[in-house]
Protein backbone atom coordinates (compact mmCIF):
# COMPACT_ATOMS: atom_id res chain seq x y z
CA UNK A 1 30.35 -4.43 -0.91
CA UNK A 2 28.92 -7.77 -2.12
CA UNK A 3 25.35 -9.66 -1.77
CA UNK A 4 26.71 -12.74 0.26
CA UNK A 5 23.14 -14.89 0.93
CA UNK A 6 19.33 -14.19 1.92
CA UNK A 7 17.73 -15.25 4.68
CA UNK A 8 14.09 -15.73 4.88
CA UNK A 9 12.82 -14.98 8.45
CA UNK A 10 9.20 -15.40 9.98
CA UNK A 11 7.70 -13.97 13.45
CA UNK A 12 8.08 -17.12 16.64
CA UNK A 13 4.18 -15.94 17.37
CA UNK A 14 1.35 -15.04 15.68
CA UNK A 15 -0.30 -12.24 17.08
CA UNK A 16 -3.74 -13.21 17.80
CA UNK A 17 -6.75 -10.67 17.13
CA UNK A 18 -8.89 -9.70 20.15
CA UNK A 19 -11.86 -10.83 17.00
CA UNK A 20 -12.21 -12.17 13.54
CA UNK A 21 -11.29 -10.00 10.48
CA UNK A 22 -13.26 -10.18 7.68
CA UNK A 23 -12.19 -7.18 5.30
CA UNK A 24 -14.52 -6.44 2.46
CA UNK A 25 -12.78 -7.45 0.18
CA UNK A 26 -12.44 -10.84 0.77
CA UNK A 27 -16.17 -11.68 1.33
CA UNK A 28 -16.14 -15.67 1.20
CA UNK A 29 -13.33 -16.15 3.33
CA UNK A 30 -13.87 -17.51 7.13
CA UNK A 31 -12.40 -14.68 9.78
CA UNK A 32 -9.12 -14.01 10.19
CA UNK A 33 -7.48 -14.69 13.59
CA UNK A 34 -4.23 -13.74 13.93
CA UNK A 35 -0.93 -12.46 12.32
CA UNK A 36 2.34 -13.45 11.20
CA UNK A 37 5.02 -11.55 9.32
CA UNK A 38 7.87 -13.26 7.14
CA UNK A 39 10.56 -10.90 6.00
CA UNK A 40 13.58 -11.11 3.67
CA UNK A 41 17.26 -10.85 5.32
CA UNK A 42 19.51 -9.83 2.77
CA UNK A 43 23.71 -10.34 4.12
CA UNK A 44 26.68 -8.32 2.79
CA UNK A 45 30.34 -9.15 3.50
CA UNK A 46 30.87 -5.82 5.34
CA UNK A 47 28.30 -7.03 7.41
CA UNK A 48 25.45 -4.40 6.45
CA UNK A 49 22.18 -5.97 6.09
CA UNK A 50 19.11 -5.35 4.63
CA UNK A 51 15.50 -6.07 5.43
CA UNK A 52 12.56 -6.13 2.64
CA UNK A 53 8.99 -7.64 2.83
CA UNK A 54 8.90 -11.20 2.28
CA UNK A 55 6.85 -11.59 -1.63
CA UNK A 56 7.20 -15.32 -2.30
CA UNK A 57 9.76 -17.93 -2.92
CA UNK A 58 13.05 -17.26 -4.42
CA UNK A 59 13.63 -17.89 -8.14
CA UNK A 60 16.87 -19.16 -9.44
CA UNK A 61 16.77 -15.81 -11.91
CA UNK A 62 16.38 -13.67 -8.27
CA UNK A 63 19.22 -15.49 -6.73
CA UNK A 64 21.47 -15.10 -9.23
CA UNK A 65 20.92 -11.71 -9.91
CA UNK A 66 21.19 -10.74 -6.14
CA UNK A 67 24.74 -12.97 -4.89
CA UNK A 68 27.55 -10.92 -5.12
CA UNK A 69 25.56 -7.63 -6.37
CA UNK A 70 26.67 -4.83 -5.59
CA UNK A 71 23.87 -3.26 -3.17
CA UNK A 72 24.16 0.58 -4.59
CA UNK A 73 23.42 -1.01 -8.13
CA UNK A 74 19.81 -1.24 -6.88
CA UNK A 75 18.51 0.27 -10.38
CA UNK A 76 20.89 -2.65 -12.33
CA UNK A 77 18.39 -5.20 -10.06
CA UNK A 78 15.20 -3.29 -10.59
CA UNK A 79 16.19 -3.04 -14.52
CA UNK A 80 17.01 -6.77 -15.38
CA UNK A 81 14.54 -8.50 -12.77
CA UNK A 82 11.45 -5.89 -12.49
CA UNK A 83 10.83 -4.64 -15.94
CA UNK A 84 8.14 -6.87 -16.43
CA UNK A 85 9.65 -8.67 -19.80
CA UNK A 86 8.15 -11.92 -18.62
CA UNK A 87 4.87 -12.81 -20.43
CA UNK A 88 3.64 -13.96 -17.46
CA UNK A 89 3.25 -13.36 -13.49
CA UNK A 90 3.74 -16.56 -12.51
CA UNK A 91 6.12 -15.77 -9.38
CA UNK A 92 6.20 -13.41 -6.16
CA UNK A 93 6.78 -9.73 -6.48
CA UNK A 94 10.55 -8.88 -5.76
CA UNK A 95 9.52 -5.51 -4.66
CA UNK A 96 10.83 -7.01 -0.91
CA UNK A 97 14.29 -7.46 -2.33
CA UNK A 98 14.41 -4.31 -4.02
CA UNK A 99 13.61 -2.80 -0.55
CA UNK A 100 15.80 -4.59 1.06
CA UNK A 101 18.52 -3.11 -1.58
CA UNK A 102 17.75 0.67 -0.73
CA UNK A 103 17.73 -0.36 3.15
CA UNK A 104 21.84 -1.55 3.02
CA UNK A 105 22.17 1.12 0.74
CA UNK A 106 21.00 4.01 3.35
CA UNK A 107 22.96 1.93 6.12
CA UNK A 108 26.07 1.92 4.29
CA UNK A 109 25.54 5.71 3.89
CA UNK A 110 24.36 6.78 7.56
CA UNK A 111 20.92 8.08 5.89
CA UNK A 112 16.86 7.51 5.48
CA UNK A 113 16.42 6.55 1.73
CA UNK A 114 14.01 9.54 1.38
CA UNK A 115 17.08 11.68 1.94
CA UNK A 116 19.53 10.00 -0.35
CA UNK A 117 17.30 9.94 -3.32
CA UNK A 118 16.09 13.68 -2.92
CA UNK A 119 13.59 14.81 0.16
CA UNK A 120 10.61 16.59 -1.23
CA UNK A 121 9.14 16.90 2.35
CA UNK A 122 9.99 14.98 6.19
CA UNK A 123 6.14 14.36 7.05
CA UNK A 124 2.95 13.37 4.79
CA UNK A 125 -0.75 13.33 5.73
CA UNK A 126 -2.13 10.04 5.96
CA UNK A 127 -5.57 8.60 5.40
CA UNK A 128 -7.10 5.80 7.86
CA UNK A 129 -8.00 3.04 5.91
CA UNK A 130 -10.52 1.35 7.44
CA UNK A 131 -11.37 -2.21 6.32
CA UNK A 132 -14.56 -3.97 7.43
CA UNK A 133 -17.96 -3.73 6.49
CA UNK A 134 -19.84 -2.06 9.36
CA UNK A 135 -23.32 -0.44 9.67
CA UNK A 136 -23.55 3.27 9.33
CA UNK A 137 -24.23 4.17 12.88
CA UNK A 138 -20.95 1.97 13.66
CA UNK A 139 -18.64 3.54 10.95
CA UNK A 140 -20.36 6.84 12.25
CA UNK A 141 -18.93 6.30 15.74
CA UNK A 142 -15.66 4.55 14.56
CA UNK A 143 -15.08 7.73 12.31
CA UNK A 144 -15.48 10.45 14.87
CA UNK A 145 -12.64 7.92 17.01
CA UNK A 146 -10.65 8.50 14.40
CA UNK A 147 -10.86 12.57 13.74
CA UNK A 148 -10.23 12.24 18.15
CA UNK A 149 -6.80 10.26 17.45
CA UNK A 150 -5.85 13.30 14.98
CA UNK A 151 -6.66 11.59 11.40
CA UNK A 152 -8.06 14.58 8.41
CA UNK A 153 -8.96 11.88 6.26
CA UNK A 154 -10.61 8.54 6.12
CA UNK A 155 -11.42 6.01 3.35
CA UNK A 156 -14.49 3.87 3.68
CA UNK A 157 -15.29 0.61 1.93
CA UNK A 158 -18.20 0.04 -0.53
CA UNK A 159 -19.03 -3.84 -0.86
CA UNK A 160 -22.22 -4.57 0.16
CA UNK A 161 -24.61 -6.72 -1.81
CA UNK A 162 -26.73 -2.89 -1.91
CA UNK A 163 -25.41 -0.33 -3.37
CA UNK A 164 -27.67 1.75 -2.21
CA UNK A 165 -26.41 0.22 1.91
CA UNK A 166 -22.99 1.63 0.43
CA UNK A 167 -24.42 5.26 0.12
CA UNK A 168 -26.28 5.27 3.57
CA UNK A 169 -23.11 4.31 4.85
CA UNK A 170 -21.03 7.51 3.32
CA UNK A 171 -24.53 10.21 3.81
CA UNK A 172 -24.42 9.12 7.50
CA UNK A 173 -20.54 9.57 7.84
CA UNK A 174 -21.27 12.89 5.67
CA UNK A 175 -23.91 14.17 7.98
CA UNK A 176 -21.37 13.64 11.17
CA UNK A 177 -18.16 15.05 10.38
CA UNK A 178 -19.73 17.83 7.96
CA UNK A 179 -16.67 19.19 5.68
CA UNK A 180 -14.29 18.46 9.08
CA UNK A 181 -13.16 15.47 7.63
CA UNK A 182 -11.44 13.80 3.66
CA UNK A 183 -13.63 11.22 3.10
CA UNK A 184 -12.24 8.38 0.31
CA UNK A 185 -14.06 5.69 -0.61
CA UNK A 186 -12.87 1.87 -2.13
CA UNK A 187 -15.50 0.26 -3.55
CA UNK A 188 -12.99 -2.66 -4.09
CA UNK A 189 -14.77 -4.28 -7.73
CA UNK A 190 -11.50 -4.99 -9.10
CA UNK A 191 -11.32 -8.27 -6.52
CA UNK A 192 -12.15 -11.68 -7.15
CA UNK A 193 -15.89 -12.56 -4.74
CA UNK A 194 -17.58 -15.91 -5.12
CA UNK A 195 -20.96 -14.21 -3.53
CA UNK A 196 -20.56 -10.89 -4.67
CA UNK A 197 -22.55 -9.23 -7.56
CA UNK A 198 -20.40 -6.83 -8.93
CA UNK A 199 -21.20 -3.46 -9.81
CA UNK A 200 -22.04 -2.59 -13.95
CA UNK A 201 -20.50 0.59 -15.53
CA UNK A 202 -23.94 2.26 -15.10
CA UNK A 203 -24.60 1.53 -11.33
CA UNK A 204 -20.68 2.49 -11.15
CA UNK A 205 -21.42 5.74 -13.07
CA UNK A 206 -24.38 6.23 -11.07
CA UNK A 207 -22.69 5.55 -7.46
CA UNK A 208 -19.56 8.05 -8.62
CA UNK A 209 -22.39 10.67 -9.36
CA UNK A 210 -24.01 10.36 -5.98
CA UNK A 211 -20.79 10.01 -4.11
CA UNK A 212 -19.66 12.89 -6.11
CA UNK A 213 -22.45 15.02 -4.97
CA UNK A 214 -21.61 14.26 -1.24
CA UNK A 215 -17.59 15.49 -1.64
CA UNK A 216 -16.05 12.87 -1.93
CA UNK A 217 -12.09 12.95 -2.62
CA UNK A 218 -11.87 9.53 -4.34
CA UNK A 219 -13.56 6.62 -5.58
CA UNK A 220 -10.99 3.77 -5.78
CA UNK A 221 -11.91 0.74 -8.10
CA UNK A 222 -15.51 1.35 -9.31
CA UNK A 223 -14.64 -1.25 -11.90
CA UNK A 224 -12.29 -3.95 -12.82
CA UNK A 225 -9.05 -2.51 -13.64
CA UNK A 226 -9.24 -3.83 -17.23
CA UNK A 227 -11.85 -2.36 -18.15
CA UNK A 228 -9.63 1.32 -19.08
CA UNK A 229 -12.67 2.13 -21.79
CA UNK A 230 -15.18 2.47 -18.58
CA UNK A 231 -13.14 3.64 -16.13
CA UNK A 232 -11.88 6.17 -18.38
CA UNK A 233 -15.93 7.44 -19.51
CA UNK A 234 -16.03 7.29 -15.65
CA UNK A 235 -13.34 9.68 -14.64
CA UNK A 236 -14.96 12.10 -17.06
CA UNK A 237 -18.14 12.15 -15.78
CA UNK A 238 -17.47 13.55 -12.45
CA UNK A 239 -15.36 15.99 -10.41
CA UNK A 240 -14.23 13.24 -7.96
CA UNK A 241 -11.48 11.49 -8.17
CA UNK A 242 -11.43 8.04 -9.90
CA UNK A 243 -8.17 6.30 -8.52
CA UNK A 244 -6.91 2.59 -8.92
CA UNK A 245 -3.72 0.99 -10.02
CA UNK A 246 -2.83 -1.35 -6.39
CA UNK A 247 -2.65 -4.98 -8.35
CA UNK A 248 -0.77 -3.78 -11.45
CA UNK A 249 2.13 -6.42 -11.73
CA UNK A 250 4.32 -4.08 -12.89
CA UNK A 251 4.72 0.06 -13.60
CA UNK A 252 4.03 -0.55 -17.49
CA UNK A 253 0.24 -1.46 -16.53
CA UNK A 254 0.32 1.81 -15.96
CA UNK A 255 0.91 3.39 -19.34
CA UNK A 256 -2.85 2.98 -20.54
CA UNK A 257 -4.81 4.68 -17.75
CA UNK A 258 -2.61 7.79 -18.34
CA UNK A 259 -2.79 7.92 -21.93
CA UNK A 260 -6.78 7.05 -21.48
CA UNK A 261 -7.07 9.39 -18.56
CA UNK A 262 -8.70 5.91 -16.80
CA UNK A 263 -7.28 6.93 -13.36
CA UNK A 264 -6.68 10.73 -12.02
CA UNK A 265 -4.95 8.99 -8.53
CA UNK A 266 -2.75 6.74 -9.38
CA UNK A 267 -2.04 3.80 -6.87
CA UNK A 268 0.79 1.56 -7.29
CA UNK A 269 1.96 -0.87 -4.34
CA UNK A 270 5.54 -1.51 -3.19
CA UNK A 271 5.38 -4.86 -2.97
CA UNK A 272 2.08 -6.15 -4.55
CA UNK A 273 3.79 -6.23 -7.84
CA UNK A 274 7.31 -5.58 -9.41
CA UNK A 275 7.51 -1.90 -8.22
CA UNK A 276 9.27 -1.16 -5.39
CA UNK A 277 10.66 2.31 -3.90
CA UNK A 278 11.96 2.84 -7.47
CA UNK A 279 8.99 1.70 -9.40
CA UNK A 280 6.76 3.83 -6.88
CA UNK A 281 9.12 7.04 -8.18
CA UNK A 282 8.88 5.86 -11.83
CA UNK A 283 5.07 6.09 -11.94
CA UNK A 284 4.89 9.44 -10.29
CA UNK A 285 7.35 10.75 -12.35
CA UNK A 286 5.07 10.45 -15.54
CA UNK A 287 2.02 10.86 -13.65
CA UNK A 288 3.40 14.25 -12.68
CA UNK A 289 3.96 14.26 -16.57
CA UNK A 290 -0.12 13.70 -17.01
CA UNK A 291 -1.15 16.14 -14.05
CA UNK A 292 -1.96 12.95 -11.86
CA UNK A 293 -1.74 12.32 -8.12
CA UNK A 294 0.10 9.12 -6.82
CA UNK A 295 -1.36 7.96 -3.76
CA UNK A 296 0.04 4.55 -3.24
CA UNK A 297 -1.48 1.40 -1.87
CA UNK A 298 0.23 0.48 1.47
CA UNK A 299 -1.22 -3.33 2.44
CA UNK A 300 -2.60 -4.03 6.01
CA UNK A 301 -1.92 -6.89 8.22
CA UNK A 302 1.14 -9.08 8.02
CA UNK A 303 2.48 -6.69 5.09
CA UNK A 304 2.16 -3.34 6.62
CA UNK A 305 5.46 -3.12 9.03
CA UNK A 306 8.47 -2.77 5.96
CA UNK A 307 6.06 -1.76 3.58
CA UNK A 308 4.58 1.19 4.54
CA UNK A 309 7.96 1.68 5.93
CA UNK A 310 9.67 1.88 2.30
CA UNK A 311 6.06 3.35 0.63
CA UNK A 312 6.99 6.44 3.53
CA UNK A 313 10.10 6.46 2.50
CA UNK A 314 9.31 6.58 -1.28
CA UNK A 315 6.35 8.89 -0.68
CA UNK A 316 8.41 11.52 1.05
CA UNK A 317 10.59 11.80 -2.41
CA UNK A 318 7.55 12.37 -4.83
CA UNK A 319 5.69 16.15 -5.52
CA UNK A 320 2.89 14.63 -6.97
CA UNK A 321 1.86 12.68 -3.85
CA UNK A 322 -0.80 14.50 -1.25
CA UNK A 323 -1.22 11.46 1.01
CA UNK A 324 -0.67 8.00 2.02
CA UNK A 325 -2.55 5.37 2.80
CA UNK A 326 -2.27 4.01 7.05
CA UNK A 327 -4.05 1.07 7.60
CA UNK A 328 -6.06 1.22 10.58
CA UNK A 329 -9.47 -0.12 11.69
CA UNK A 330 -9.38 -1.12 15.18
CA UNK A 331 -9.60 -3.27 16.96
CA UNK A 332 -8.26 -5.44 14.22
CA UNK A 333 -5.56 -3.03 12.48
CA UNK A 334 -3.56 -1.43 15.10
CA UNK A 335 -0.49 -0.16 15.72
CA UNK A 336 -0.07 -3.62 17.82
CA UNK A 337 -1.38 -5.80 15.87
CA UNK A 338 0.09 -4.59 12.42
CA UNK A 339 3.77 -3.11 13.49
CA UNK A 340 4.20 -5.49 16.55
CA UNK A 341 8.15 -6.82 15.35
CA UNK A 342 9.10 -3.36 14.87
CA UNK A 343 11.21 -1.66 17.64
CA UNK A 344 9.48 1.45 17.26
CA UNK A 345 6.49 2.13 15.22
CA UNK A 346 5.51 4.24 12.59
CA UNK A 347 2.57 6.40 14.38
CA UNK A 348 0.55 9.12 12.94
CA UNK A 349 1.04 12.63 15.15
CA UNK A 350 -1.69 14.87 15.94
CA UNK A 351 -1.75 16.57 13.22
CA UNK A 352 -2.83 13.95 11.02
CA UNK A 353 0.74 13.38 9.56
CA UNK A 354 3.23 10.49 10.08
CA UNK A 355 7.03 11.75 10.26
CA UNK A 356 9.34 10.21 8.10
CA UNK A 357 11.79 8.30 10.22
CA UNK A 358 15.35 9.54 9.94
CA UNK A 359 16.85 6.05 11.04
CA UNK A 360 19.69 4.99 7.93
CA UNK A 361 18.05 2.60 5.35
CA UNK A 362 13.90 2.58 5.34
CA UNK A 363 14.20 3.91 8.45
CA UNK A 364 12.52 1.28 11.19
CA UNK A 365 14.66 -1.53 13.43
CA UNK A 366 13.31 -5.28 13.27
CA UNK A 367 12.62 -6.48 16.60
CA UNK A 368 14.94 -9.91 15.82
CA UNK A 369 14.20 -11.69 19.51
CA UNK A 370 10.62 -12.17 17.88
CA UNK A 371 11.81 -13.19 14.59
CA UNK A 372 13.63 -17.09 13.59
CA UNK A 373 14.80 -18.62 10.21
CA UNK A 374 13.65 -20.54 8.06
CA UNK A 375 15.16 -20.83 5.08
CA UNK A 376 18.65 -19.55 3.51
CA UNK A 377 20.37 -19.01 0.42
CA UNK A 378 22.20 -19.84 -1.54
């Protein structure tokens, strides 16, 4: 079986939000108003086919890797074009190719990706990730919602000009939902704000102290992601979790916050940067190494459908890994609004847990009447 050409494929309609989406951590931009997903379709000449996330235009050094490849020789693709030898990340991710790989691959074999690469467990507990910037009594409302629908955990953002709004915001959840609920926080400092002062190592030590003292599980970014020395005097001055890792380029980035003990969750993306399902199982293989949790970053919006598809699929292969992250703040991030050109979505049960699909390849069926091309190659 041979990689014959890609298509790139986008949704016929947006999907418009019933309001404006401002997530915290884009703070300068104008609201949001709808959706629209772009995918890679990736052909074979036995007439499997693959779909991935769609990461950015096609290089020539892609292309040529990926035409006539053999699809099982997924780790001969992820070794020569997602190693991260280039000095610079001047390009998309190929993590949606590299997905798009494993999906012919479990096609070709009848069989979810989870199962071909090893199954550590069918079902995970996942975390509502909630996105906006809300005032307490609202995220104290939108919260208990959330416990109703069957979530155990939640992760609340911290990027208000105040840190001290941030912690009224967590004490008020706190008080509510008592030791009923996993509360995470994301106090998002590692992204780029025009308007936003960001936090210091000292009003990030003394945040991860007070958050600390109201259980929380983890504190993701309380400082830019370069900054190893200070996350790493962070991590040691608390019980909590510190976690980060979502816009490393490439698993390597990685090396320093283990050997610095920066980051006890680690959070790599599938398709943010070069990781993919294999890069996902790379870092939680040394992280398991280190006594570190992988937790990884699953993006909302356009992103979510074949991402947290594959990051499920990944996830359900890795010891080391207590939870996943689900996207959902509604009315904005919903199950509609996020998974909409998916046949059948990937919902989380009662139980708090989303089942891994057992579907061949990442497990989930395009919806192709809402989908049309627009571009090919070669």
């Amino acid at each position: 079986m041979k990689v014959t050409r890609i298509e790139v494929i986008r949704s016929k309609k947006p999907i418009i939000l019933p309001i404006g989406w401002k997530p915290a951590w884009w703070p300068d931009i104008k609201p949001v108003k709808s959706f629209s997903f772009s995918l890679f379709k990736v052909y074979t000449d036995e007439g499997i086919v693959g779909f991935g996330p769609y990461t950015g235009e096609l290089t020539q050094f892609a292309l040529s890797a990926l035409i006539g490849l053999d699809p099982f020789h997924v780790e001969w693709f992820w070794s020569m074009c997602m190693r991260g030898r280039e000095t610079c990340f001047n390009r998309g991710s190929y993590g949606g190719l590299e997905i798009a790989l494993w999906d012919i691959v479990g096609k070709a074999l009848g069989k979810p990706v989870y199962r071909i690469l090893g199954a550590f467990r069918d079902c995970i507990m996942a975390y509502a990730a909630t996105s906006r910037l809300l005032k307490p009594e609202q995220h104290v409302k939108q919260v208990l919602q959330l416990m109703d629908a069957g979530f155990k955990a939640v992760k609340l953002r911290l990027h208000r000009p105040k840190p001290e709004d941030d912690l009224k915001v967590v004490r008020a959840v706190k008080d509510a939902v008592g030791d009923d609920l996993t509360i995470l926080v994301d106090a998002n400092q590692n992204n780029q704000s025009i308007s936003y002062r960001y936090w210091s190592r000292r009003t990030a030590l003394k945040m991860a102290r007070e958050l600390d003292k109201l259980g929380v599980y983890f504190l993701e970014d309380p400082l830019p992601r370069r900054d190893v020395e200070g996350l790493s005097e962070l991590a040691a001055s608390v019980d909590m979790f510190i976690a980060g890792g979502e816009h490393s380029a490439n698993i390597y980035e990685f090396r320093e916050y283990l050997l610095r003990g920066a980051y006890d969750v680690l959070q790599p993306d599938v398709i943010l940067g070069d990781m993919g399902i294999t890069g996902i199982r790379k870092v939680a293989f040394v992280a398991d190494y280190f006594n570190r949790l992988v937790i990884p970053h699953v993006r909302s919006g356009s992103s979510l459908p074949l991402g947290f598809a594959a990051t499920l699929q990944a996830a359900a292969t890795i010891n080391n890994c207590p939870m996943i992250e689900y996207p959902y703040d509604p009315p904005v991030l919903t199950v509609e609004t996020q998974q909409g050109i998916l046949r059948e979505p990937l919902v989380v049960d009662r139980d708090g847990t989303v089942k891994v699909p057992e579907k061949p390849g990442i497990g989930v069926e395009v919806d192709e009447d809402k989908m049309r091309k627009v571009a090919e190659f070669p």
